[in-house]
Each structure stands twice: as C-alpha cells, then as structure tokens.
N, C-alpha and C. Protein backbone atom coordinates (compact mmCIF):
# COMPACT_ATOMS: atom_id res chain seq x y z
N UNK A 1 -20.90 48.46 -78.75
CA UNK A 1 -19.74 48.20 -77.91
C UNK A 1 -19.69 49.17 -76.73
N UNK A 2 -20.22 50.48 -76.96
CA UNK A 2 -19.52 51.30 -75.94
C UNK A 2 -21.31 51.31 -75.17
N UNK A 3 -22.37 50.86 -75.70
CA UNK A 3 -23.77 50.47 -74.75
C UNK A 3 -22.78 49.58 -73.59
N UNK A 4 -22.51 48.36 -74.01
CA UNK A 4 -21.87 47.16 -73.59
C UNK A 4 -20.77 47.95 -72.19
N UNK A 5 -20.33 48.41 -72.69
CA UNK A 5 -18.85 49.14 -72.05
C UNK A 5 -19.11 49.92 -70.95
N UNK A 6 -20.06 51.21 -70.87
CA UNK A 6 -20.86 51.56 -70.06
C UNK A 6 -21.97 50.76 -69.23
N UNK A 7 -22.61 49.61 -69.44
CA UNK A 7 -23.35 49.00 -68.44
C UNK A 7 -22.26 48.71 -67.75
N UNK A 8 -21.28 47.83 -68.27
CA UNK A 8 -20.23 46.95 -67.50
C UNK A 8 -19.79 47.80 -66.35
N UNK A 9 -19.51 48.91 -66.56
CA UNK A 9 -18.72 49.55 -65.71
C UNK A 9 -19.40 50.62 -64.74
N UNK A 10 -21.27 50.83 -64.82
CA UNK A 10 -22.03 51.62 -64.25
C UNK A 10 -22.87 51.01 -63.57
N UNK A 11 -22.32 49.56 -62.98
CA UNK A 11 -23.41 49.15 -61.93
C UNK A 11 -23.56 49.22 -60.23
N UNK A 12 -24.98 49.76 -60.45
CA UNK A 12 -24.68 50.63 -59.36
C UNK A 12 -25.44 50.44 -58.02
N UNK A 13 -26.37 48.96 -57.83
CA UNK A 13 -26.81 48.04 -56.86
C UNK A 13 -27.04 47.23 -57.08
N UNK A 14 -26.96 46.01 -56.10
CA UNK A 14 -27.27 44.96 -56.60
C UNK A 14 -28.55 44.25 -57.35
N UNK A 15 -29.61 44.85 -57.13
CA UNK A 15 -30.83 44.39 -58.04
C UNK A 15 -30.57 45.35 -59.34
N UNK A 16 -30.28 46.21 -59.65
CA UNK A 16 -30.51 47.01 -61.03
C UNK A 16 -30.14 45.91 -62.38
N UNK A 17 -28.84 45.04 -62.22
CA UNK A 17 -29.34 43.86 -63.21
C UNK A 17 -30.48 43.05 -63.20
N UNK A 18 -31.17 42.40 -62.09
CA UNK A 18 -32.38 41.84 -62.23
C UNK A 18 -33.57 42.83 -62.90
N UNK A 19 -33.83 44.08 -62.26
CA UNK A 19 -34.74 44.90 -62.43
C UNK A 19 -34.63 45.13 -63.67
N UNK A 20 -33.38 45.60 -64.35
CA UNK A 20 -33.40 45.90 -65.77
C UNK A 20 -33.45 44.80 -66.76
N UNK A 21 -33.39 43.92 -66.07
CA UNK A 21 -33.41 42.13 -67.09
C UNK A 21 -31.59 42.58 -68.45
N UNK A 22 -30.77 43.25 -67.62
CA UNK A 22 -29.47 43.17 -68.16
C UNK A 22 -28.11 42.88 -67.55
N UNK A 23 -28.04 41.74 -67.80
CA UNK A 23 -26.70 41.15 -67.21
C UNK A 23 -25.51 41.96 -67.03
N UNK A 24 -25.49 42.68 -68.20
CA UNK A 24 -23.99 43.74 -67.35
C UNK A 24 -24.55 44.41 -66.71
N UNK A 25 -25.49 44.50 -65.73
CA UNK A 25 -25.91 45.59 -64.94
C UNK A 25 -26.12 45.07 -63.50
N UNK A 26 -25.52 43.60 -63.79
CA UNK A 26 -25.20 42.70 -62.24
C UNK A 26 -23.73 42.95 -61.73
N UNK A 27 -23.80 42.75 -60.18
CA UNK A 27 -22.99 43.43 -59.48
C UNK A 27 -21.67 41.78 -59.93
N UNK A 28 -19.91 42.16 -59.78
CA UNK A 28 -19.45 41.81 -60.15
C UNK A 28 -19.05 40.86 -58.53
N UNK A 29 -19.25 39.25 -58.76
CA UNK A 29 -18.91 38.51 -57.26
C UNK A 29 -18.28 36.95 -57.76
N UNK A 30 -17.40 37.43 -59.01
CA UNK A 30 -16.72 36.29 -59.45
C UNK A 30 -15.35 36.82 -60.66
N UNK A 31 -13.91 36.80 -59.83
CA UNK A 31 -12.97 36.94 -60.67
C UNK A 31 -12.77 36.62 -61.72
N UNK A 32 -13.94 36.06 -62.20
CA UNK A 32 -13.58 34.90 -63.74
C UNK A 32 -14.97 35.91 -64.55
N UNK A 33 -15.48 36.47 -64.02
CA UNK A 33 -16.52 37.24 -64.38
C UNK A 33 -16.80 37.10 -66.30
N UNK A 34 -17.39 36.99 -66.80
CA UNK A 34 -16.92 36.65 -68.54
C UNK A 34 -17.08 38.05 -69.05
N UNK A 35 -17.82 39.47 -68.14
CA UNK A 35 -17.88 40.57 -68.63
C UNK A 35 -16.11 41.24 -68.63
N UNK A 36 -15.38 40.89 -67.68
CA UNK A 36 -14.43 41.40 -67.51
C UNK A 36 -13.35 40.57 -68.59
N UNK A 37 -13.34 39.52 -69.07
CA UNK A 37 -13.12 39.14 -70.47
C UNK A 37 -13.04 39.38 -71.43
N UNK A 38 -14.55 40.06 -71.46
CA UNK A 38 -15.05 40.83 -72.76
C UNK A 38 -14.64 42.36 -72.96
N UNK A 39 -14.32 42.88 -71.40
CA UNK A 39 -13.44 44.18 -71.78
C UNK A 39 -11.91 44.11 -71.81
N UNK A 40 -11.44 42.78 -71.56
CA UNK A 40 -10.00 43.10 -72.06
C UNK A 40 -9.47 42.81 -73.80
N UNK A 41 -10.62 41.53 -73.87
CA UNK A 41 -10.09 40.95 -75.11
C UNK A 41 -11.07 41.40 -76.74
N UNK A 42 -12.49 41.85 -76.24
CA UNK A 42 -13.23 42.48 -77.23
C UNK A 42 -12.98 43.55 -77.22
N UNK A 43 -13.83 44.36 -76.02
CA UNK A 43 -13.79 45.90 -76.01
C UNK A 43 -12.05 46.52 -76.40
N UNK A 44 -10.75 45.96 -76.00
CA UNK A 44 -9.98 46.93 -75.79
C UNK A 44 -9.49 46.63 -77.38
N UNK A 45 -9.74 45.31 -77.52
CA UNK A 45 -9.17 45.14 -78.98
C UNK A 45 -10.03 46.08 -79.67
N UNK A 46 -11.39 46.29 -80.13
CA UNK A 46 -12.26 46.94 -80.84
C UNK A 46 -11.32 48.51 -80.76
N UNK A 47 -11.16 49.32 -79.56
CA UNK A 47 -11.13 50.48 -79.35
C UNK A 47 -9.29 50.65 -80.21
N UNK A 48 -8.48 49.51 -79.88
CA UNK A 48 -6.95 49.50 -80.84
C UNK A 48 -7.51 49.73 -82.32
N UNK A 49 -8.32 48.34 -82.82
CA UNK A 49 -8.59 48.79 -84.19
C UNK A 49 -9.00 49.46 -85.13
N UNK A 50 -10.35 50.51 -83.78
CA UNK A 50 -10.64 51.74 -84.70
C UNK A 50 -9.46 52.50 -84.64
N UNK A 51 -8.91 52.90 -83.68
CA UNK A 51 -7.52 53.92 -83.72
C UNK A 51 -6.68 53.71 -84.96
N UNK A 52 -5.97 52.36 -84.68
CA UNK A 52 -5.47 51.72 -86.36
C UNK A 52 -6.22 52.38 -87.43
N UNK A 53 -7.42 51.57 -87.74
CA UNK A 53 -7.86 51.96 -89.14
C UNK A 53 -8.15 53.69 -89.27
N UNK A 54 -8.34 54.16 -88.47
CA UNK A 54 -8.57 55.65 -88.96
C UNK A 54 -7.22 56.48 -89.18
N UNK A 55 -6.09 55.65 -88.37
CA UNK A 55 -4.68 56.09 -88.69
C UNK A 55 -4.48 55.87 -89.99
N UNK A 56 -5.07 54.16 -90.73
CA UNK A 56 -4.80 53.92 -92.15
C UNK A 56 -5.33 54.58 -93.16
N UNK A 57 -6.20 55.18 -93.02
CA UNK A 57 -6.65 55.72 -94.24
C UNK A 57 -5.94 57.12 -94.46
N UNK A 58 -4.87 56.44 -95.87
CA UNK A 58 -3.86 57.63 -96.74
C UNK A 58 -4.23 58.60 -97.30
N UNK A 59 -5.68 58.52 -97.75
CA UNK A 59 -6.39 59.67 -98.74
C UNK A 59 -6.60 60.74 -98.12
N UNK A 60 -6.93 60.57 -96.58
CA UNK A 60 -7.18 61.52 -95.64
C UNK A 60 -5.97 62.58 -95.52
N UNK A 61 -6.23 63.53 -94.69
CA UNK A 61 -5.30 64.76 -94.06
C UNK A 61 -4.90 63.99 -92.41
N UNK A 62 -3.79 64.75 -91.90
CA UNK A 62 -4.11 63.64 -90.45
C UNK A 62 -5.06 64.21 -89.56
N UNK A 63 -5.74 65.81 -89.87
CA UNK A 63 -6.72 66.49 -89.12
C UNK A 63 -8.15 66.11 -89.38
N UNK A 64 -8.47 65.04 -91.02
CA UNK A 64 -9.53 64.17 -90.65
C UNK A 64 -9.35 62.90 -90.12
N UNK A 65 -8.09 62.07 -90.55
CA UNK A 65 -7.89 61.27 -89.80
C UNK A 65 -8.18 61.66 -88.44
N UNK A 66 -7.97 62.12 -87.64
CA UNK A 66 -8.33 62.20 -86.02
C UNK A 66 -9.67 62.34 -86.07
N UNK A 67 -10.30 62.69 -87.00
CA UNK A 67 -11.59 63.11 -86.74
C UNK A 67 -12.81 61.70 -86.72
N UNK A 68 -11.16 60.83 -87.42
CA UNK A 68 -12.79 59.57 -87.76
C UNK A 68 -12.91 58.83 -86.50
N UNK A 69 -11.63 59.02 -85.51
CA UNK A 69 -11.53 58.13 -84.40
C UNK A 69 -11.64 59.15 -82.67
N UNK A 70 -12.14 58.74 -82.00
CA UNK A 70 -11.87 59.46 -80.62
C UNK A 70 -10.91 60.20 -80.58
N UNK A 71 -10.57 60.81 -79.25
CA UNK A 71 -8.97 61.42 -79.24
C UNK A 71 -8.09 60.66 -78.75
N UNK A 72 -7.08 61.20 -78.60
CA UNK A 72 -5.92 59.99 -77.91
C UNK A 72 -5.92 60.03 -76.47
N UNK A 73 -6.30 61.18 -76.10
CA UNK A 73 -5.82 60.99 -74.53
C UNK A 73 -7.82 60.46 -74.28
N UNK A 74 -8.72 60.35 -74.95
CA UNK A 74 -9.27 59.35 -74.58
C UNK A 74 -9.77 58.29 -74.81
N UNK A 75 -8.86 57.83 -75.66
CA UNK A 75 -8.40 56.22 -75.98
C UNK A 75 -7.49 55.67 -74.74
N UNK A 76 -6.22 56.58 -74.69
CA UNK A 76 -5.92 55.90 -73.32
C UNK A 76 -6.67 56.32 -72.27
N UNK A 77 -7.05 57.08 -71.78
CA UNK A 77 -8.27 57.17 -70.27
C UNK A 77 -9.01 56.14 -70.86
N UNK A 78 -9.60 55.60 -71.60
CA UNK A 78 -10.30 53.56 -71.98
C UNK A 78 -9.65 53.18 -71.28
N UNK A 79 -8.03 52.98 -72.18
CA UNK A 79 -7.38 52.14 -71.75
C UNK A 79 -6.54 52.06 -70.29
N UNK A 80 -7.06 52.94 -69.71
CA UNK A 80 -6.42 52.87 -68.16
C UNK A 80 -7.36 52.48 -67.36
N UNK A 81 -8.46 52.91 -67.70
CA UNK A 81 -9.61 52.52 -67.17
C UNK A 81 -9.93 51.40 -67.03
N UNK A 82 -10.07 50.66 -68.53
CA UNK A 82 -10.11 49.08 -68.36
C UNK A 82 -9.25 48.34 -67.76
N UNK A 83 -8.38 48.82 -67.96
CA UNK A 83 -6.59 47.40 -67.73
C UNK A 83 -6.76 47.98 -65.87
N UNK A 84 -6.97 49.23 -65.44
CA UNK A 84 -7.50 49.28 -64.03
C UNK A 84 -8.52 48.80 -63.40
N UNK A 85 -9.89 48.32 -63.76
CA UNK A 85 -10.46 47.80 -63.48
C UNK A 85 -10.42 46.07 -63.34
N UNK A 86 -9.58 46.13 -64.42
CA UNK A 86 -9.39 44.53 -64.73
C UNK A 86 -8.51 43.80 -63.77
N UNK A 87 -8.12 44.51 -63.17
CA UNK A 87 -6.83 44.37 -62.08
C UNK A 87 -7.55 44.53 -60.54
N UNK A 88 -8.34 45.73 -60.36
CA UNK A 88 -9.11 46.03 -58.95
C UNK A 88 -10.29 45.15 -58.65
N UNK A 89 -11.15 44.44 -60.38
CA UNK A 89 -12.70 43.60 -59.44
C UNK A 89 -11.84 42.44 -58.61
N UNK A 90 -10.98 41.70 -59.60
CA UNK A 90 -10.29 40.28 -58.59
C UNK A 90 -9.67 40.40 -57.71
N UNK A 91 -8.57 41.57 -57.47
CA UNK A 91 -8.57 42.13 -56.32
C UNK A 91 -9.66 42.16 -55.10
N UNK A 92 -10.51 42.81 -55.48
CA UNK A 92 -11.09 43.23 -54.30
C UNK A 92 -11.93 41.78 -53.87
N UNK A 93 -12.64 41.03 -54.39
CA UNK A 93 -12.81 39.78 -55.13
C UNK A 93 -12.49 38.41 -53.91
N UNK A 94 -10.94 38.80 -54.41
CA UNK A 94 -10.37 37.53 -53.90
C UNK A 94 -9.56 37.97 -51.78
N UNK A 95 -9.99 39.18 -51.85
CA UNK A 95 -9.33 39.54 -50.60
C UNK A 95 -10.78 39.79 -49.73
N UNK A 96 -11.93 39.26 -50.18
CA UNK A 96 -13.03 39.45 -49.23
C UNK A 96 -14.58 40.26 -49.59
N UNK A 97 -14.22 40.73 -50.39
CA UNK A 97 -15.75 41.56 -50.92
C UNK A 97 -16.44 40.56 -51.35
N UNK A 98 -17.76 40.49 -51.28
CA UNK A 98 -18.70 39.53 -51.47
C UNK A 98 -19.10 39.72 -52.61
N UNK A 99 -19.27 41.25 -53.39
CA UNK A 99 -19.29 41.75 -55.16
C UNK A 99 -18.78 43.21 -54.77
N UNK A 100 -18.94 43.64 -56.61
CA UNK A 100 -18.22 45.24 -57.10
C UNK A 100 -19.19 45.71 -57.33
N UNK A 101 -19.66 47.06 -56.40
CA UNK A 101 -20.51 47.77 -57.77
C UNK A 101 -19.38 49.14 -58.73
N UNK A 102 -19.32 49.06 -59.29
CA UNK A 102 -18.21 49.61 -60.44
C UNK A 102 -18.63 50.93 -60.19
N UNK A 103 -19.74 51.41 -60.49
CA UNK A 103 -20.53 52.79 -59.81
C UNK A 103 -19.92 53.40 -58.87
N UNK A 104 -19.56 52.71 -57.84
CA UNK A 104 -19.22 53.13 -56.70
C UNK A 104 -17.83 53.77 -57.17
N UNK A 105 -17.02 53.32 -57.51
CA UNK A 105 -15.75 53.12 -58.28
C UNK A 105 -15.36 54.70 -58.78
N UNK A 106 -15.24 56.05 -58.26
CA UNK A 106 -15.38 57.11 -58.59
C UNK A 106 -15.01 58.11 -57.71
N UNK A 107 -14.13 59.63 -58.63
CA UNK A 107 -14.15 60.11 -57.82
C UNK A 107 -15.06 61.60 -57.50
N UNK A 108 -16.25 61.37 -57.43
CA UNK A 108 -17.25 62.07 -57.78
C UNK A 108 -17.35 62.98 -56.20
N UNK A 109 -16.94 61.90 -55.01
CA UNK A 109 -16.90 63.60 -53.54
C UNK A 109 -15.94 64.26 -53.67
N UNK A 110 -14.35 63.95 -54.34
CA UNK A 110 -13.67 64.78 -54.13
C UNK A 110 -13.81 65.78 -55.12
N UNK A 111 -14.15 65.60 -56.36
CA UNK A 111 -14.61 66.96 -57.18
C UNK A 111 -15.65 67.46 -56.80
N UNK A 112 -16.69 67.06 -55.66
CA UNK A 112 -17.37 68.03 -55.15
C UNK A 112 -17.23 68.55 -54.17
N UNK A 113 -15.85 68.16 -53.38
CA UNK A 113 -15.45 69.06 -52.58
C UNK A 113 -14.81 70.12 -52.80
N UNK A 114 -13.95 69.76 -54.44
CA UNK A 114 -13.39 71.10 -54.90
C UNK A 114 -14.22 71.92 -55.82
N UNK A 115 -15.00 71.34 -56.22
CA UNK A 115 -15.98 72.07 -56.56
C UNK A 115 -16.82 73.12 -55.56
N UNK A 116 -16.61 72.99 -54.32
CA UNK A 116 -17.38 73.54 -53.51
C UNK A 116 -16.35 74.93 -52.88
N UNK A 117 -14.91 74.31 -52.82
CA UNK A 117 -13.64 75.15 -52.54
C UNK A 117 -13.74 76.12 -53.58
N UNK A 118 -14.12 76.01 -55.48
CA UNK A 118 -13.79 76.67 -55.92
C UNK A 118 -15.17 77.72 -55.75
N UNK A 119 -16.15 77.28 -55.50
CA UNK A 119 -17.41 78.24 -55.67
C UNK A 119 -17.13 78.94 -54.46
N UNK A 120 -16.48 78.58 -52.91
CA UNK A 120 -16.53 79.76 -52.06
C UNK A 120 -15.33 80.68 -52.52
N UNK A 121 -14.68 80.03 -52.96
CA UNK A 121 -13.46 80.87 -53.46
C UNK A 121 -13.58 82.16 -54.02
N UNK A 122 -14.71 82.35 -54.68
CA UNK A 122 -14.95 83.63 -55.44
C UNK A 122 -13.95 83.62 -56.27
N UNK A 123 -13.05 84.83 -56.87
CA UNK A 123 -13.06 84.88 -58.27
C UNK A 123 -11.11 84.57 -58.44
N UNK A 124 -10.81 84.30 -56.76
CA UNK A 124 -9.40 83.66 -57.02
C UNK A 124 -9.34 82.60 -57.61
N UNK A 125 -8.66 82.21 -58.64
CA UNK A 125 -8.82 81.04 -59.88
C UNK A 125 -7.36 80.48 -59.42
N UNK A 126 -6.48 81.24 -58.63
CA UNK A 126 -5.30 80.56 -58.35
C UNK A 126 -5.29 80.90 -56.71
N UNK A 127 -5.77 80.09 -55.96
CA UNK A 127 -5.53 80.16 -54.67
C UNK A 127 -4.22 79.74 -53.81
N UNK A 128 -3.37 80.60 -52.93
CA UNK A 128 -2.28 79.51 -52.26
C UNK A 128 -2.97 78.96 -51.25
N UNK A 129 -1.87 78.67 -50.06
CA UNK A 129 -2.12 77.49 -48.79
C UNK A 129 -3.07 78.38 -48.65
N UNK A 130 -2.32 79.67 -47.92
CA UNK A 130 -3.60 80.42 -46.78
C UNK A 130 -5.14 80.58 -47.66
N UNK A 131 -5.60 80.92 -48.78
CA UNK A 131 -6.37 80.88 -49.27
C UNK A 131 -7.22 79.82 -48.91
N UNK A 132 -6.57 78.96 -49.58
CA UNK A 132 -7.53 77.25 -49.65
C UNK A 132 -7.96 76.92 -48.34
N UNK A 133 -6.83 77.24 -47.14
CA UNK A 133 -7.16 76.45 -45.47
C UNK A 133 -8.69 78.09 -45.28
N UNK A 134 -8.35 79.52 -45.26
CA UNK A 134 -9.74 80.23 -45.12
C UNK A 134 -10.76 79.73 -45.56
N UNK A 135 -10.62 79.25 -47.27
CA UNK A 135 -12.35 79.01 -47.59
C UNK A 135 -12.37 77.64 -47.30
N UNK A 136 -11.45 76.35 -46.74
CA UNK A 136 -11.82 75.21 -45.96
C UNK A 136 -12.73 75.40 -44.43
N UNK A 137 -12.33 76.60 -43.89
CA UNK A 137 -12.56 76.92 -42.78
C UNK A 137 -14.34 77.52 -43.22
N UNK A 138 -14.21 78.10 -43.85
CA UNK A 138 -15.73 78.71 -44.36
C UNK A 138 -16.68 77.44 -44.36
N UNK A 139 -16.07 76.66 -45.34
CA UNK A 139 -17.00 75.05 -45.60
C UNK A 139 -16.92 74.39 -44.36
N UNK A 140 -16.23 74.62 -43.45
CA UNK A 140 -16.56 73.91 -42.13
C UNK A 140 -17.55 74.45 -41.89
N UNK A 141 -17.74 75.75 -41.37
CA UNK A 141 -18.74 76.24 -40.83
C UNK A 141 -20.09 76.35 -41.34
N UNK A 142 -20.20 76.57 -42.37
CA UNK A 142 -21.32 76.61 -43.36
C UNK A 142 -21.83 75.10 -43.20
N UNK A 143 -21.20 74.16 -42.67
CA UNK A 143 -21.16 72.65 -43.01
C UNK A 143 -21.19 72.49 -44.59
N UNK A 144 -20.22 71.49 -45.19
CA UNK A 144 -19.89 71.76 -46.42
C UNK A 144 -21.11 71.27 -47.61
N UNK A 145 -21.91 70.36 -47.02
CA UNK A 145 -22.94 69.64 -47.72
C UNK A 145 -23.91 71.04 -48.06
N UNK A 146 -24.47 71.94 -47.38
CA UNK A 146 -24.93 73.18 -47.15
C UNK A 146 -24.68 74.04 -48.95
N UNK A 147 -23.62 73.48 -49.63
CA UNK A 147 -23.13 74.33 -50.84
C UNK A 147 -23.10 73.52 -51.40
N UNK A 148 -23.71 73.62 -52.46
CA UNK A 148 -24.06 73.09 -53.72
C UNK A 148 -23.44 73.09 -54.81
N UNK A 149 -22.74 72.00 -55.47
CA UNK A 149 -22.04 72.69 -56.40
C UNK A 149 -22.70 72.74 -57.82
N UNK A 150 -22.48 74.22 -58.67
CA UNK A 150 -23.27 74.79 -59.47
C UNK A 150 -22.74 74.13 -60.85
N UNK A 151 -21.68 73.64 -60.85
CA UNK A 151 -21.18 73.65 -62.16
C UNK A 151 -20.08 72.13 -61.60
N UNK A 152 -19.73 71.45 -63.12
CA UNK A 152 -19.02 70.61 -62.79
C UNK A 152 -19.72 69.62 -63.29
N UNK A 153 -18.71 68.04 -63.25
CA UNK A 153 -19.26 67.16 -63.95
C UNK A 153 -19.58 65.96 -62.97
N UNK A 154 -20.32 66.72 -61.87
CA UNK A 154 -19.92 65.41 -60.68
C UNK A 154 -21.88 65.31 -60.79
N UNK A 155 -22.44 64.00 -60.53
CA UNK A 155 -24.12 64.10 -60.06
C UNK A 155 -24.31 64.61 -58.81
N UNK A 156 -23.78 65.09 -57.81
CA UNK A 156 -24.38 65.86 -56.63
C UNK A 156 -25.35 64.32 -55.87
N UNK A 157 -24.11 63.29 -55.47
CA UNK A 157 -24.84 62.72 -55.23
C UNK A 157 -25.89 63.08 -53.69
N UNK A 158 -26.92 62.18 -53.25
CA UNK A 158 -27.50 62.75 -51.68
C UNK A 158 -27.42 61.78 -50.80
N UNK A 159 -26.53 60.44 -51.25
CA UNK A 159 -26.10 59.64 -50.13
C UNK A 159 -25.13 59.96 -49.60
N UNK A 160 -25.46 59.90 -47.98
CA UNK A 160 -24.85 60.38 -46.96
C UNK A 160 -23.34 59.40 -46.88
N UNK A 161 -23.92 58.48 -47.27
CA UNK A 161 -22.24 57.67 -47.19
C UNK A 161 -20.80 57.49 -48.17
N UNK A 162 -21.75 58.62 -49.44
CA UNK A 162 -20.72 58.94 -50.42
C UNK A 162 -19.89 60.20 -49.65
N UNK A 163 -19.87 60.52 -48.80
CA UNK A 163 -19.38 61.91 -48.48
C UNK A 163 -17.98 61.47 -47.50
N UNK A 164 -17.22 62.16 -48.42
CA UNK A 164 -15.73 61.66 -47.33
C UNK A 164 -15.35 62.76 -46.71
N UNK A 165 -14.48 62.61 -45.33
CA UNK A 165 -14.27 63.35 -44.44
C UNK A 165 -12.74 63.87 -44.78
N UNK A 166 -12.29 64.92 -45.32
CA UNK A 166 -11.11 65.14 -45.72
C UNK A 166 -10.69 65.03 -44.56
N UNK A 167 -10.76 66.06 -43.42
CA UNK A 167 -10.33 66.14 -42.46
C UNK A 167 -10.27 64.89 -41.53
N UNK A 168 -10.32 63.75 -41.52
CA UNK A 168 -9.90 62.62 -40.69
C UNK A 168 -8.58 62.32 -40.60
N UNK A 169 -8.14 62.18 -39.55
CA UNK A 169 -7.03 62.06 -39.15
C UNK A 169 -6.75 60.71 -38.65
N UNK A 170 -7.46 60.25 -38.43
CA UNK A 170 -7.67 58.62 -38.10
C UNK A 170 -6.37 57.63 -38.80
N UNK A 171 -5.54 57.19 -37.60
CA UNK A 171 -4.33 56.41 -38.29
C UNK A 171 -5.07 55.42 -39.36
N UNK A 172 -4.40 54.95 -40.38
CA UNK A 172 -4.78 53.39 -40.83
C UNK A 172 -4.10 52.17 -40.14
N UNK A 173 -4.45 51.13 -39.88
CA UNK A 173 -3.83 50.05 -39.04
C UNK A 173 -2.66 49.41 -39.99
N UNK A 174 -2.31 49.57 -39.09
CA UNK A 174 -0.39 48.88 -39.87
C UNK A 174 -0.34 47.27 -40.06
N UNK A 175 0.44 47.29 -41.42
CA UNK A 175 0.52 45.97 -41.33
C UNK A 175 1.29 44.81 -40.24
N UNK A 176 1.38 43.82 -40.20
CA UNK A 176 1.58 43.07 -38.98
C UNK A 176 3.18 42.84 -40.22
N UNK A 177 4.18 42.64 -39.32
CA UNK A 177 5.39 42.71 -39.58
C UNK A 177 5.58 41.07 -39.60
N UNK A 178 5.93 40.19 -40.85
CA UNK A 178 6.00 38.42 -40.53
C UNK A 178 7.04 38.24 -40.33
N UNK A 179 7.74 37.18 -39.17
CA UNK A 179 8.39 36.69 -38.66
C UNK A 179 8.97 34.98 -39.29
C-alpha cells in the first residue's frame, strides 16, 4: 500500500512512468484519474483501519498499542496530504494544466532557503528581524545558491527553476471585477 502511495504521489516527469513500465509513475492529465480513487477510497480507508485495529487490541498497554500503528500526527499529515491532493490534481486539471507531476508538489526551496539562513546564522538558534534581514543580506551577496545546505531533509535540488526568488516583489494580476 504505502509502495502504491509513494509512486502515486512521487512523479516526477513525464516519461518516468513509461521508462519504469509503472503506471503510478505517469504524470496525472485526467480528473477522473483511477489512482486518485484509489487514494481516497483504498489507501485512506486502509491507513483508518490499521489505526482502528491497533486501538482494538485490549490485551495490549496503550504504549504498545501505539507501537503497532504509525503515530498520529502522521496518520493525519496522510490524511492531509491525500484529501489535499485529491482536491489540487482536478483543480489544477480542470483550470488548464495539461498534467501533475506530484514531485513537483513540495516545499523543498523554501527549507533550503532556511536551511541556508540557519547555517549562516551561526550559533543564534533564535534569531529576531535584524538578525534574519543581516544574514539575508549575507546570502545575497554570497549569492544564495553558493551555500549548501549541510543538514536537513530537503534533496539539494540543481534545477535552476526549482529556485524561488523570495525577494520578488512583482504584483500578482488582480482579478477582473464581474459586472
């Protein structure tokens, strides 16, 4: 289930389902998708009923009970995850994207931007404003890609187009007001 659960949700170009000869590993370009089916009505049910049954068993203590099932706060991070996804592929879907890669779907630059804030930071573990805007100012100059981050749970990706520009100031276009 959770092989299943992870392809579904780690695809990450459009050939890697052909190449790998595995269907959840095709990019998502249909709201009716039957993988996104299978994570509301298999996967989320599966992940309720282990929680259930490891709650049921009376013989236990409740400190093995927890032990036979995940934790709770990540049973719900599943469950936000899924019931969020399940909501954003048809979304995006039906308002113009041609497919999803779910991969993409992450927030892997902004923990490496703070990941990068906390490594110039040195050994302040609680930084205020003025702190954070100096070592922002450092990562400007250094150019921030230049620092590597050492630790953390992000892949360090090296596409240039994963990299967001905190600093943009760029309005967003307003919606048109209907009459």
């Amino acid at each position: 289930m959770f092989n299943k659960f992870f392809d579904c949700l780690n695809v990450k170009s459009e050939a890697q389902g052909r190449r790998t000869r595995n269907e959840n590993l095709l990019p998502y370009r249909d709201a009716n998708d039957v993988r996104l089916k299978w994570l509301k009505d298999e996967f989320l049910d599966y992940i309720n009923k282990w929680e259930e049954n490891a709650a049921n068993v009376h013989i236990l203590t409740r400190d093995e009970q927890n032990r036979l099932c995940i934790s709770k706060q990540t049973l719900e991070g599943l469950r936000i995850t899924v019931n969020s996804f399940l909501e954003l592929v048809p979304l995006m879907l039906r308002n113009g994207a041609k497919y999803v890669l779910p991969d993409k779907l992450n927030q892997d630059p902004l923990e490496e931007h703070f990941g990068r804030q906390r490594m110039k930071g040195g050994s302040n573990e609680n930084p205020n404003l003025q702190d954070y805007q100096y070592t922002e100012m450092k990562l400007q100059v250094a150019k921030s890609t230049a620092i590597k981050v050492m630790r953390g749970n992000t892949r360090g990706r090296k596409d240039d187009y994963q990299k967001i520009d905190i600093h943009d100031m760029t309005p967003l276009p307003k919606r048109q007001k209907k009459k």
